[in-house]
Each structure stands twice: as structure tokens, then as C-alpha cells.
Protein backbone atom coordinates (compact mmCIF):
# COMPACT_ATOMS: atom_id res chain seq x y z
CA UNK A 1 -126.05 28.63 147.26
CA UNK A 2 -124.43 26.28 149.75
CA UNK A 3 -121.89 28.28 151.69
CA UNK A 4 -121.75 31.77 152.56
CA UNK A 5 -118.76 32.19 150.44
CA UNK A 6 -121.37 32.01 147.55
CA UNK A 7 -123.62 34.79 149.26
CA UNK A 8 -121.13 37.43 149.07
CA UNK A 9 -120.07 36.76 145.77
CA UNK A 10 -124.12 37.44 144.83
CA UNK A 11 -124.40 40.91 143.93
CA UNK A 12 -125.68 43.61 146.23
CA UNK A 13 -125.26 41.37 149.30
CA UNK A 14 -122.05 42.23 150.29
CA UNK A 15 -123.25 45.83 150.67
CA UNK A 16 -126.70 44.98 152.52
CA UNK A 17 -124.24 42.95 154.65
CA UNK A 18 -122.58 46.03 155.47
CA UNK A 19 -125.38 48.18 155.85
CA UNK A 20 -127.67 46.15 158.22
CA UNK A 21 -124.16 45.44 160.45
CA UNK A 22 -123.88 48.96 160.86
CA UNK A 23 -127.45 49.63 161.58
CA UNK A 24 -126.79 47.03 164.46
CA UNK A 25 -123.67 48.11 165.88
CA UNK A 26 -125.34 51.71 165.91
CA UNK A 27 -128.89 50.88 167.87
CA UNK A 28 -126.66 48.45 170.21
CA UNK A 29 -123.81 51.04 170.95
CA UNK A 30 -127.02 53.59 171.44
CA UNK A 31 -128.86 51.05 173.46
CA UNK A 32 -126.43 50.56 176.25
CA UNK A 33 -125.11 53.95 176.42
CA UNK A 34 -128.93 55.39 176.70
CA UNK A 35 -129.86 52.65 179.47
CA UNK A 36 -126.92 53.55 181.14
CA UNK A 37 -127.56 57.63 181.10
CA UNK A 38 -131.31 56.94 182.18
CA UNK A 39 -130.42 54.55 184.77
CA UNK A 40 -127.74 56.81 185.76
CA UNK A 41 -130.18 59.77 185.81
CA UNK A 42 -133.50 57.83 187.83
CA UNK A 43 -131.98 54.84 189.17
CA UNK A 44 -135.59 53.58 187.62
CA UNK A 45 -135.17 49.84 186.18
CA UNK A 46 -138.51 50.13 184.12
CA UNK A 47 -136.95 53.72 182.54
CA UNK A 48 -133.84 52.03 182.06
CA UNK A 49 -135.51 48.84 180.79
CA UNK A 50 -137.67 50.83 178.27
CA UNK A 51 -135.24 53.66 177.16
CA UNK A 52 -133.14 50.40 176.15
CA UNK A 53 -136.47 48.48 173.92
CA UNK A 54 -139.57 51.50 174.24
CA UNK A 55 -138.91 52.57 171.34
CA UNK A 56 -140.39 49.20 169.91
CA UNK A 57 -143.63 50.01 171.33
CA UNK A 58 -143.53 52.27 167.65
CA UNK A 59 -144.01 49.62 166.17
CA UNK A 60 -147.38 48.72 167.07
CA UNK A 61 -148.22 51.83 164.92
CA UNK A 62 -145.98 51.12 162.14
CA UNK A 63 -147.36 47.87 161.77
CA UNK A 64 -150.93 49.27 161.59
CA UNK A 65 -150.37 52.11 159.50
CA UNK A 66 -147.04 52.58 157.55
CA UNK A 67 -146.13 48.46 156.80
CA UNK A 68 -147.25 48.73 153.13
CA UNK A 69 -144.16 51.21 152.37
CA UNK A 70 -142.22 48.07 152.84
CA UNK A 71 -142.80 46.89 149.12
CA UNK A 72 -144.23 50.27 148.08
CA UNK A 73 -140.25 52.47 148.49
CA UNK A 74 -137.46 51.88 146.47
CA UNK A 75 -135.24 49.93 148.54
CA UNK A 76 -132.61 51.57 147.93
CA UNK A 77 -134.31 55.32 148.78
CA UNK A 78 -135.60 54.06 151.85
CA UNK A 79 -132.72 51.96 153.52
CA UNK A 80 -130.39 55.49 152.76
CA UNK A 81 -133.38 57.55 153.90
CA UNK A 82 -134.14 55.40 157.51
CA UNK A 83 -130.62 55.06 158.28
CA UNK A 84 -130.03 59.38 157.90
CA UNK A 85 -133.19 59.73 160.41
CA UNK A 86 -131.35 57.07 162.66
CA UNK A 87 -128.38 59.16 163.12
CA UNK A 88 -129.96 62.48 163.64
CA UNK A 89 -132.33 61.18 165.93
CA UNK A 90 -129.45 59.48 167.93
CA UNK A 91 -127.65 62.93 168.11
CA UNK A 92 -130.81 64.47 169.40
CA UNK A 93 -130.57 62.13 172.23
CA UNK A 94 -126.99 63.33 173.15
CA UNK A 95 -128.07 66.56 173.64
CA UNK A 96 -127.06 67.71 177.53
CA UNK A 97 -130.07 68.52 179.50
CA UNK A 98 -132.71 66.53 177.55
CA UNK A 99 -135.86 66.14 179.60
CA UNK A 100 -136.65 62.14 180.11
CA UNK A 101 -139.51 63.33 178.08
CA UNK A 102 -138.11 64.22 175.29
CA UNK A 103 -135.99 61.09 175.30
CA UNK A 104 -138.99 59.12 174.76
CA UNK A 105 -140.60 61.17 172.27
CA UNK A 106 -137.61 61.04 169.83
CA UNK A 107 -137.08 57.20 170.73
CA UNK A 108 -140.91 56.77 169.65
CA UNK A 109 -140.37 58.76 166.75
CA UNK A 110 -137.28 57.04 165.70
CA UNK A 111 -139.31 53.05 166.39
CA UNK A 112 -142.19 54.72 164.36
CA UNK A 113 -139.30 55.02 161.45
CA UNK A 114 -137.59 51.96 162.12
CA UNK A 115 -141.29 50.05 161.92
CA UNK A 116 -140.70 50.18 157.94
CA UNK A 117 -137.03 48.83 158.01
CA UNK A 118 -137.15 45.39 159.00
CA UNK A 119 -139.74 44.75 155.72
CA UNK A 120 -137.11 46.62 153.39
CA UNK A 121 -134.08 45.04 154.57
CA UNK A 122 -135.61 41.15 154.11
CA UNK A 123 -137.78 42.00 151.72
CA UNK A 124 -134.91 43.33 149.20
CA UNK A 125 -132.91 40.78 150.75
CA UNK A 126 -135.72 37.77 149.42
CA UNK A 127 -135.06 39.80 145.77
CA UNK A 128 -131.35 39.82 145.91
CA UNK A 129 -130.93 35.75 146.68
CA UNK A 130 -133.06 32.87 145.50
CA UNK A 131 -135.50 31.49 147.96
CA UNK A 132 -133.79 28.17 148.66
CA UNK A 133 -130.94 30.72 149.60
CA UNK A 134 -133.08 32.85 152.16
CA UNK A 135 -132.56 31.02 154.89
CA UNK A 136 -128.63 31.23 154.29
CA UNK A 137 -129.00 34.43 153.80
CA UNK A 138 -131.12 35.01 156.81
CA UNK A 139 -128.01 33.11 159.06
CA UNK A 140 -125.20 35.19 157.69
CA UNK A 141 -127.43 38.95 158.85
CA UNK A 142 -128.14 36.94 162.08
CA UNK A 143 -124.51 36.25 162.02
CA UNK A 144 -123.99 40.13 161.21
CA UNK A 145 -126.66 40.84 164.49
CA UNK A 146 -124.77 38.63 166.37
CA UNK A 147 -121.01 39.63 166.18
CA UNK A 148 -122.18 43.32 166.10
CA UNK A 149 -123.62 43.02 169.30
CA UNK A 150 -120.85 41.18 171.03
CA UNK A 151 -118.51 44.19 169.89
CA UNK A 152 -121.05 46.76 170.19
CA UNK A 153 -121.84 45.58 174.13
CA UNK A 154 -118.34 45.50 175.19
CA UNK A 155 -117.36 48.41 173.10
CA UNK A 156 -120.14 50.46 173.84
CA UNK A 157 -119.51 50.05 177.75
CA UNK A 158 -115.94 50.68 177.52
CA UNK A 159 -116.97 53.66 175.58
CA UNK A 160 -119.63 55.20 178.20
CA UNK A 161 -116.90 54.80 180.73
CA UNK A 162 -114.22 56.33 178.54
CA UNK A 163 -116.58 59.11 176.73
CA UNK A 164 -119.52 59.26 178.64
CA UNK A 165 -122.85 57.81 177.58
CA UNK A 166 -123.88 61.08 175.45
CA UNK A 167 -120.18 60.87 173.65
CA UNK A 168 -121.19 57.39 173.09
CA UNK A 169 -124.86 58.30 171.76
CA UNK A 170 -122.67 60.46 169.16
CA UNK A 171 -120.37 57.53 167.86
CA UNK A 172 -123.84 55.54 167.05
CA UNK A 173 -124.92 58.44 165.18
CA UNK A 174 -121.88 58.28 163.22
CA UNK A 175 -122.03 54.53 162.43
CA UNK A 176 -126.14 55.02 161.14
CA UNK A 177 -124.73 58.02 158.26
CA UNK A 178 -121.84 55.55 157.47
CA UNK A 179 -124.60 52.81 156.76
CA UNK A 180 -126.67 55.45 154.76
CA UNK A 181 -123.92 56.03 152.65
CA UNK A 182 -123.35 52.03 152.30
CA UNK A 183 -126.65 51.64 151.33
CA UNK A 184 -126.38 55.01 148.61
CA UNK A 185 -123.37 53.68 147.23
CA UNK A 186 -123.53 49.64 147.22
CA UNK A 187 -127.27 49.07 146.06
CA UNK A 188 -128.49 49.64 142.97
CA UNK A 189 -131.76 51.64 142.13
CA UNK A 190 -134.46 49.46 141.85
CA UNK A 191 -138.35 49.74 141.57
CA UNK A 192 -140.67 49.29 144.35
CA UNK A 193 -141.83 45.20 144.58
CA UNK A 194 -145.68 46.81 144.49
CA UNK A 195 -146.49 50.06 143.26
CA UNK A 196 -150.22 49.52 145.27
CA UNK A 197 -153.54 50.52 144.09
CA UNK A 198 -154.55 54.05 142.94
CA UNK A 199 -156.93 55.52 145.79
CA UNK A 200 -155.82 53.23 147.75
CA UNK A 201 -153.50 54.88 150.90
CA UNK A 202 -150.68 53.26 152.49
CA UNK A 203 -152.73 52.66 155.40
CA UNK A 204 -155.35 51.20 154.31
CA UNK A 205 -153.09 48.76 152.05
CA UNK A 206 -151.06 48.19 155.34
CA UNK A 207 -155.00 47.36 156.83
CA UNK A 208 -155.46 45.19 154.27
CA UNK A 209 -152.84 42.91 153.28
CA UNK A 210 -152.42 42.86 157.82
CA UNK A 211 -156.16 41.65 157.44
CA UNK A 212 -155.19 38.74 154.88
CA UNK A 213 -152.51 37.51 155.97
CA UNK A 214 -153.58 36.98 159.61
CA UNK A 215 -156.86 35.67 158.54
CA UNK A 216 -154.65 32.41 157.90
CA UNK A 217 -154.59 30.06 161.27
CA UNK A 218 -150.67 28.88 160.30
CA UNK A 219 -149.27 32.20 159.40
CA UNK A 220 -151.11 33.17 163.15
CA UNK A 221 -149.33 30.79 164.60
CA UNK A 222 -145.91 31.64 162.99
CA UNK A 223 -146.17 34.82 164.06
CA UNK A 224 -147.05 34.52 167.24
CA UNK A 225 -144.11 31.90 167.88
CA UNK A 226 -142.05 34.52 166.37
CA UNK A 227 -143.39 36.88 168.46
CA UNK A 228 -144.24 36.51 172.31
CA UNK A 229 -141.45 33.99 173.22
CA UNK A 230 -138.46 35.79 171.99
CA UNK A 231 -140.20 39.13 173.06
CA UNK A 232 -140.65 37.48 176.47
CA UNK A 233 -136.65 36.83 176.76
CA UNK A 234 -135.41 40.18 175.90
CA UNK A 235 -137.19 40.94 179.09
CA UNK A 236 -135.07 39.13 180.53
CA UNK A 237 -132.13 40.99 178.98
CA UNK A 238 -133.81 44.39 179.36
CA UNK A 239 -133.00 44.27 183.43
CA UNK A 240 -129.77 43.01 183.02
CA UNK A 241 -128.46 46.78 183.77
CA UNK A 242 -130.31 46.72 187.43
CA UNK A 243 -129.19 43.00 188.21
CA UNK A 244 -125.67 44.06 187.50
CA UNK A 245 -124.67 47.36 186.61
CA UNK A 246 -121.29 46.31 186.99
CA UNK A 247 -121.73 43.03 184.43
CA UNK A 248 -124.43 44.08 182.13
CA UNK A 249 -122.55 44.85 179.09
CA UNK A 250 -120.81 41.59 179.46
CA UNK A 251 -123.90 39.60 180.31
CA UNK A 252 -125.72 41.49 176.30
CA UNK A 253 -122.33 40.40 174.94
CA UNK A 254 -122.61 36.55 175.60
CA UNK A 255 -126.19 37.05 174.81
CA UNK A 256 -125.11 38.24 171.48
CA UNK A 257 -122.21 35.27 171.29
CA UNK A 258 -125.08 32.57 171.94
CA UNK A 259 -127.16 34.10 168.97
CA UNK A 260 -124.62 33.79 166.80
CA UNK A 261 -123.52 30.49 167.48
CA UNK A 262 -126.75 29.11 167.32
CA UNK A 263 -127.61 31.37 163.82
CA UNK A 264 -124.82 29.45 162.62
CA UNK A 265 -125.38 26.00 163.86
CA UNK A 266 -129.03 26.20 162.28
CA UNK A 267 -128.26 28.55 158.90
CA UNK A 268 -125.33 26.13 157.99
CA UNK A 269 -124.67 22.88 159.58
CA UNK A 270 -128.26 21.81 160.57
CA UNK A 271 -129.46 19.86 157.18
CA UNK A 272 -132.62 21.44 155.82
CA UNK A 273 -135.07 18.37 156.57
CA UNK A 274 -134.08 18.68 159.94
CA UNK A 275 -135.11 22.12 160.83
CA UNK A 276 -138.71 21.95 161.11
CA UNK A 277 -138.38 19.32 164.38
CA UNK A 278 -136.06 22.40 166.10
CA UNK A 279 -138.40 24.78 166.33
CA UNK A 280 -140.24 24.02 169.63
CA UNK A 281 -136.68 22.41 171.75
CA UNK A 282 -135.14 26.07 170.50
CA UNK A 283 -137.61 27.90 172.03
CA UNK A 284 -137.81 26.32 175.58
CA UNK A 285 -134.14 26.34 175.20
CA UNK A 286 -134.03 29.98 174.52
CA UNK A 287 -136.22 30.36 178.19
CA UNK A 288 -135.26 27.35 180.51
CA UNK A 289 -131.17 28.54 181.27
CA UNK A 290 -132.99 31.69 183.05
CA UNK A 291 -134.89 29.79 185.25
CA UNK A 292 -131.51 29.58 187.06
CA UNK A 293 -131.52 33.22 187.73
CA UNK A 294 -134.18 32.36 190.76
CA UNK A 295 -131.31 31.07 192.14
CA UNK A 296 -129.29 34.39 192.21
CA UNK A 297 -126.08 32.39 190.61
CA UNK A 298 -122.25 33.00 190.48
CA UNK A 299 -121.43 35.37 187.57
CA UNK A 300 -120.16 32.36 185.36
CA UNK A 301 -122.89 30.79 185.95
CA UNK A 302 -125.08 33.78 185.17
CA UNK A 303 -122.87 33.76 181.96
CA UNK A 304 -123.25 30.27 180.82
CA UNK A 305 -127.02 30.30 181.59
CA UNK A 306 -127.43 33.23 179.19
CA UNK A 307 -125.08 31.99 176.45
CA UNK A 308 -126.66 28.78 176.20
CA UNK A 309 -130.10 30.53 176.44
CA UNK A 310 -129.56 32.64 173.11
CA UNK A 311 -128.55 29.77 171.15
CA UNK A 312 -132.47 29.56 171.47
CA UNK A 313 -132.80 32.50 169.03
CA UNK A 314 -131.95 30.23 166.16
CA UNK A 315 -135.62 28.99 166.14
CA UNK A 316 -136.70 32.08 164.55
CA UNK A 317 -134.33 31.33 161.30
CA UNK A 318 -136.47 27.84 161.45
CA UNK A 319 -140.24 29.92 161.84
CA UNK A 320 -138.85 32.76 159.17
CA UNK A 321 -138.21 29.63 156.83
CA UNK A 322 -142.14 28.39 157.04
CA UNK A 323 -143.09 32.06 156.72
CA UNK A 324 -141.54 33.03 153.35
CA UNK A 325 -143.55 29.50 152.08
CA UNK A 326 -146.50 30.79 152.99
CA UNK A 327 -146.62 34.57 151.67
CA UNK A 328 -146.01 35.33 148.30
CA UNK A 329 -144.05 37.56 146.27
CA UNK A 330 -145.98 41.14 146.08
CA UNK A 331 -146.43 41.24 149.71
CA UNK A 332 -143.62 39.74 150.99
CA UNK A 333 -141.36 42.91 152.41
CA UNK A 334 -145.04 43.64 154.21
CA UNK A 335 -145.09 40.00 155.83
CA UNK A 336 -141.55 39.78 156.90
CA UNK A 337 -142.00 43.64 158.29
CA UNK A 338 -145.21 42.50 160.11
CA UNK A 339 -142.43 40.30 161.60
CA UNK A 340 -140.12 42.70 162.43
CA UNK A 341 -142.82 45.11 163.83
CA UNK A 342 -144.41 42.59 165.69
CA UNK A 343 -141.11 41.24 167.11
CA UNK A 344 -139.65 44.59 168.14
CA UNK A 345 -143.16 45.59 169.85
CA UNK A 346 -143.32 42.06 171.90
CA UNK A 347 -139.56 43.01 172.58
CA UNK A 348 -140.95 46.07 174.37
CA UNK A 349 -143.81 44.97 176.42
CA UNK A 350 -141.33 42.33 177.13
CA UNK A 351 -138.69 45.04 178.67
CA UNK A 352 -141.86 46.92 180.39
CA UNK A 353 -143.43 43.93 182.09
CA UNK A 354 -139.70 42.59 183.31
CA UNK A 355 -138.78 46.42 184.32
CA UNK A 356 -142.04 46.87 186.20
CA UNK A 357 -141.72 43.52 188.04
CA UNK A 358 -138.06 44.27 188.80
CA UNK A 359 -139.15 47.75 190.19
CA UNK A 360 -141.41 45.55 192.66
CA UNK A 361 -139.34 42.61 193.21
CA UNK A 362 -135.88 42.27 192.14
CA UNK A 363 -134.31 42.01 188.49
CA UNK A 364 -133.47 38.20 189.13
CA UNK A 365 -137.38 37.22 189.57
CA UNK A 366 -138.37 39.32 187.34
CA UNK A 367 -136.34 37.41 184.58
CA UNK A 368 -137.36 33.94 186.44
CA UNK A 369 -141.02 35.18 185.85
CA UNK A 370 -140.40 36.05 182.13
CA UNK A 371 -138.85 32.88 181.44
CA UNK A 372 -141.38 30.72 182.95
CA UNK A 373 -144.44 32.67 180.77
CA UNK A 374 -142.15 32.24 177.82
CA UNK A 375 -141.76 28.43 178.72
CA UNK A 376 -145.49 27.93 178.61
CA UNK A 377 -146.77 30.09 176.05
CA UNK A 378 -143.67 27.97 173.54
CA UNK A 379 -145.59 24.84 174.83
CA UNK A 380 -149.14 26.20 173.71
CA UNK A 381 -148.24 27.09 170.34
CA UNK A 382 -146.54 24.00 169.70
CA UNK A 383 -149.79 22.44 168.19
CA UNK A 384 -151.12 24.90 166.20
CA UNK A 385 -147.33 24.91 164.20
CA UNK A 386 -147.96 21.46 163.38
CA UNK A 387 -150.67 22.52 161.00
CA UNK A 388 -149.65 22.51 157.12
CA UNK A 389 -151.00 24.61 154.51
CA UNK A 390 -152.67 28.31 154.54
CA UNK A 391 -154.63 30.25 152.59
CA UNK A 392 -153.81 32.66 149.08
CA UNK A 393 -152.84 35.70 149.51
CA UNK A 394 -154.98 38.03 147.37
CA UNK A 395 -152.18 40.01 145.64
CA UNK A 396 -151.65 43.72 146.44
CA UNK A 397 -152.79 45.11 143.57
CA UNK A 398 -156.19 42.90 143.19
CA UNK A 399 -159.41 44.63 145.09
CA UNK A 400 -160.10 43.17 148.97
């Protein structure tokens, strides 16, 4: 599979397509209309910040304790199930009168749920395409991410002026049940990839296959360039509603547009052999353009920093690459939701450490602060990428 024209005609992606757009356009519709109610409600930027990424601190749990459900659920089952306890959580949070508290708790609740999706999603997606495919495959539900956040950023503000942010909280509800039934209707029943050992409980088979594959020094690495940069950037995004109430949702939209430009520069146009040599100039392109924020720059300049900035995502479709060669197949919806948990968590402590600077300082260092940590810690990994090879995963079902 060359183009993406051949990925939809592969069956079962069209609908996964589908399902993980809506799933997007949901949490980003949510996200916005949530900051802006807290915001609203506190005038806090670290509530705002974290009732926009918190709930990803969920997933430092998930990826402890649940993980192993990735390849031990029917796909199927579970991408229906997950998106149903999206939507109901989402209407919770609509709910006039709902103590800041509370918020939280259900947005914990809801990362704790999510902590398994990431895993399903790529993991069913690695079953549905061949590997030399993933990649592809991996650019077009980037792609998906991408133009699902441009619309759900500038549709989602229009609709928090135009509904209010708790009508808004509703219409996200609505999109996460139209994705369950996507997911019901367009995938097939399958088995589980591992059924997991007798006596053995999903989390101490989460425990153990975490244990394995960090014990290798390149899947650490991959990780942790997957990880702490990009986590360290959406920090930058997470105060975007105090530096500019007015501008936010338009700043997250060209964020979104630079993702998906560079998702599609690096899924389909950058040859294959060339991809490896990206991954270090993406990510100190994906932190350098805020640096300009010290500055406090015209909005256009604000706009074209960030857009060229997100083309810096792309590097993860280049470190997800070198991570599917070095995990097999029985534990692979575990490795890439290890990824997903790990990502979403860094995403949060990102949002809490800009939102407590900018509570301090000002939104516009706080971002030139995040950028320059991501900046460095891109350059220290760099060497420890360079190193080939890693050690066998012992297969799920084999004893530690």
C-alpha cells in the first residue's frame, strides 16, 4: 500500500477512520468548551490549563495497571464500549452547577478509561494493514487528528459563543455515541490478539510486559522521545486560553493545520530511507517557533510561529515507525498503548507545569520556558536514538 487511496479500500479501515475522527472531534469540541467554562468560572490558567489535558494525568494509572486489556478485549467490544463511557461522561460534565471538584473527578475517571484506547485503536489498526503499511496508516489517523481539530477548534468556539460551553459539552457527547455506533456497526468481531495467562491478572500482565519492554535501552529511548518533548509543547498550547482568550481557538486550530501538514509531508511524500535522519530536526522544530513568544509577537506572527511549530509533530510518525520494529506481535496493542498513556500523561504535566508558571509569570514565558526544556531534553536523547537493535520480547503468554 502506496497511497491512501489503497488504505480505504482495505477492509475495516474506512470505519476505524471514522471512528477515531469522531473520537477526536468529540475530546477537542469538549476540550475547548470545558477550558473555556473553567476559565470562565476561576479565571485560574493552571484550572483552565488542566481541565483542558488533567485528565491525562489517568493515564499514569492506566499505564500501570489496566495496559494489558489493550490486546486482552475484543477490539471491537472495547472501542464501542470506551467511546459509550466517553459520551456519558462528557454529559456529566454539562451538568449546571457542577462543583470544580467533580469536574476533575469525572475527567480522571474518563483519562483512566481512555488509558486503554490508544493500545486498541493502533493495535487493531497494526492487524487490519500490513506492517510496511503502518506508517501510512499511522499518517492518514494523524491526518484524521489533524483536520478534526482544525474544525473542532473553530467550531467548538463558535459553538461556546453560540450555545454556551455546557451546550457545547453536549454536542461532544453526541459525536462519542455516534463513534460507538461506527465502531458496532463497521468492525467486525474479532478475538482478543492475547488471551494472557490463567492466574495471571491484568495488572500484573500490564507489570510485566511494562517491565520487559522498558528493560530495552532503545525502546527507552523511543519512548521517551515520544514522550517528554511533544508533552513539553502542548504546554505550550495548554495556556493558549490565558495568552489570548480572544485568539485561542484560532491559535489550537493552526496548531492542528501544522500537524496535519507535516503528518502528511512525512506519511506520504518523505521516501522511507529518509525518515530516520528527521527525527531529531522535527523535534527542535516542533519547540524553536515558540521561542518567539518571549517576544510577545503580532498575532500573525503568533500564528505562523505555531503553525510551523506543529509541523514538528510529524517526528512521532518517524519514532512510532522504529517502535513497531522493535515489539512484536502479542504485545503490540500494550506497546503502542504504553505510548499513548505515556504521551497523554507527559501532555498533562506538560499543561500543569506551563499553567503553574503562567499563574506566576505570564502565559507567553511560560510557553518560552516550555519550549526551551523541550529544546534541550530533544538534544539529549538524540544519542541514545542512534543505537540499533533491542532485546526479545518474552511473549505474553510465556512465564516472566
Amino acid at each position: 500500500m502506496r497511497t491512501y487511496r489503497h488504505l480505504f479500500r482495505a477492509p475495516e479501515f474506512t470505519p476505524l477512520f471514522t471512528a477515531v475522527s469522531l473520537f477526536v472531534a468529540a475530546s477537542t469540541v469538549s476540550g475547548i468548551a470545558l477550558a473555556s467554562l473553567v476559565y470562565s468560572a476561576t479565571r485560574s490558567p493552571l484550572l483552565s490549563a488542566l481541565s483542558m489535558f488533567g485528565g491525562s494525568f489517568a493515564q499514569v494509572v492506566g499505564a500501570v495497571a489496566l495496559l494489558s486489556a489493550a490486546d486482552r478485549l475484543p477490539p471491537r467490544a472495547a472501542m464501542t464500549g470506551l467511546a459509550l463511557t466517553a459520551g456519558a461522561g462528557t454529559a456529566v460534565l454539562a451538568v449546571p452547577e457542577l462543583p470544580i471538584q467533580g469536574t476533575f473527578v469525572i475527567l480522571f475517571g474518563l483519562g483512566l478509561a481512555g488509558s486503554v484506547g490508544g493500545g486498541v485503536r493502533y493495535g487493531l489498526l497494526a492487524e487490519i494493514l500490513p506492517k510496511e503499511a503502518y506508517v501510512l496508516g499511522r499518517s492518514a489517523l494523524n491526518m484524521s487528528v489533524g483536520i478534526m481539530q482544525i474544525a473542532g477548534f473553530a467550531v467548538g468556539g463558535a459553538l461556546v459563543t453560540a450555545l454556551s460551553p455546557r451546550g457545547t459539552l453536549l454536542v461532544a457527547a453526541a459525536l462519542d455515541l455516534l463513534g460507538a455506533l461506527v465502531a458496532l456497526i463497521g468492525l467486525r468481531t474479532r478475538a482478543a490478539r492475547s488471551a494472557g495467562n490463567s492466574g495471571r491478572g491484568p495488572v500484573r500482565e500490564t507489570w510485566r510486559v511494562n517491565t520487559v519492554l522498558w528493560s530495552s535501552a532503545p525502546r527507552r529511548y523511543v519512548y521517551l522521545a515520544l514522550w517528554v518533548p511533544n508533552g513539553l509543547i502542548v504546554g505550550c498550547e495548554a495556556v493558549f486560553v490565558p495568552y489570548s482568550p480572544r485568539h485561542a481557538g484560532l491559535l489550537l486550530a493552526v496548531a492542528a493545520f501544522g500537524m496535519l501538514a507535516g503528518d502528511v509531508t512525512v506519511g506520504r511524500i518523505v521516501p522511507p530511507g529518509w525518515r530516520a535522519r528527521l527525527a531529531t530536526p522535527l523535534r527542535l522544530l516542533l519547540a524553536a517557533p515558540y521561542l518567539v513568544f518571549a517576544l510577545r509577537p503580532a498575532l500573525w506572527v503568533a500564528v505562523a510561529a505555531v503553525v510551523l511549530a506543529s509541523v514538528g509533530y510529524s517526528a512521532s510518525l518517524v519514532l512510532m515507525e522504529r517502535l513497531v520494529e522493535l515489539v512484536p506481535d502479542d504485545v503490540q496493542g500494550q506497546a503502542l498503548g504504553l505510548h499513548t498513556a505515556g504521551m497523554l500523561t507527559l501532555q498533562g504535566v506538560g499543561a500543569a507545569l506551563a499553567g503553574a508558571l503562567a499563574q506566576h509569570t505570564s502565559a507567553a514565558t511560560a510557553m518560552t520556558v516550555m519550549a526551551l526544556a523541550s529544546v534541550v531534553v530533544s538534544l539529549a536523547l538524540t544519542p541514545g536514538l542512534r543505537v540499533r537493535g533491542a532485546g526479545p520480547v518474552t511473549p505474553v503468554g510465556t512465564a516472566p
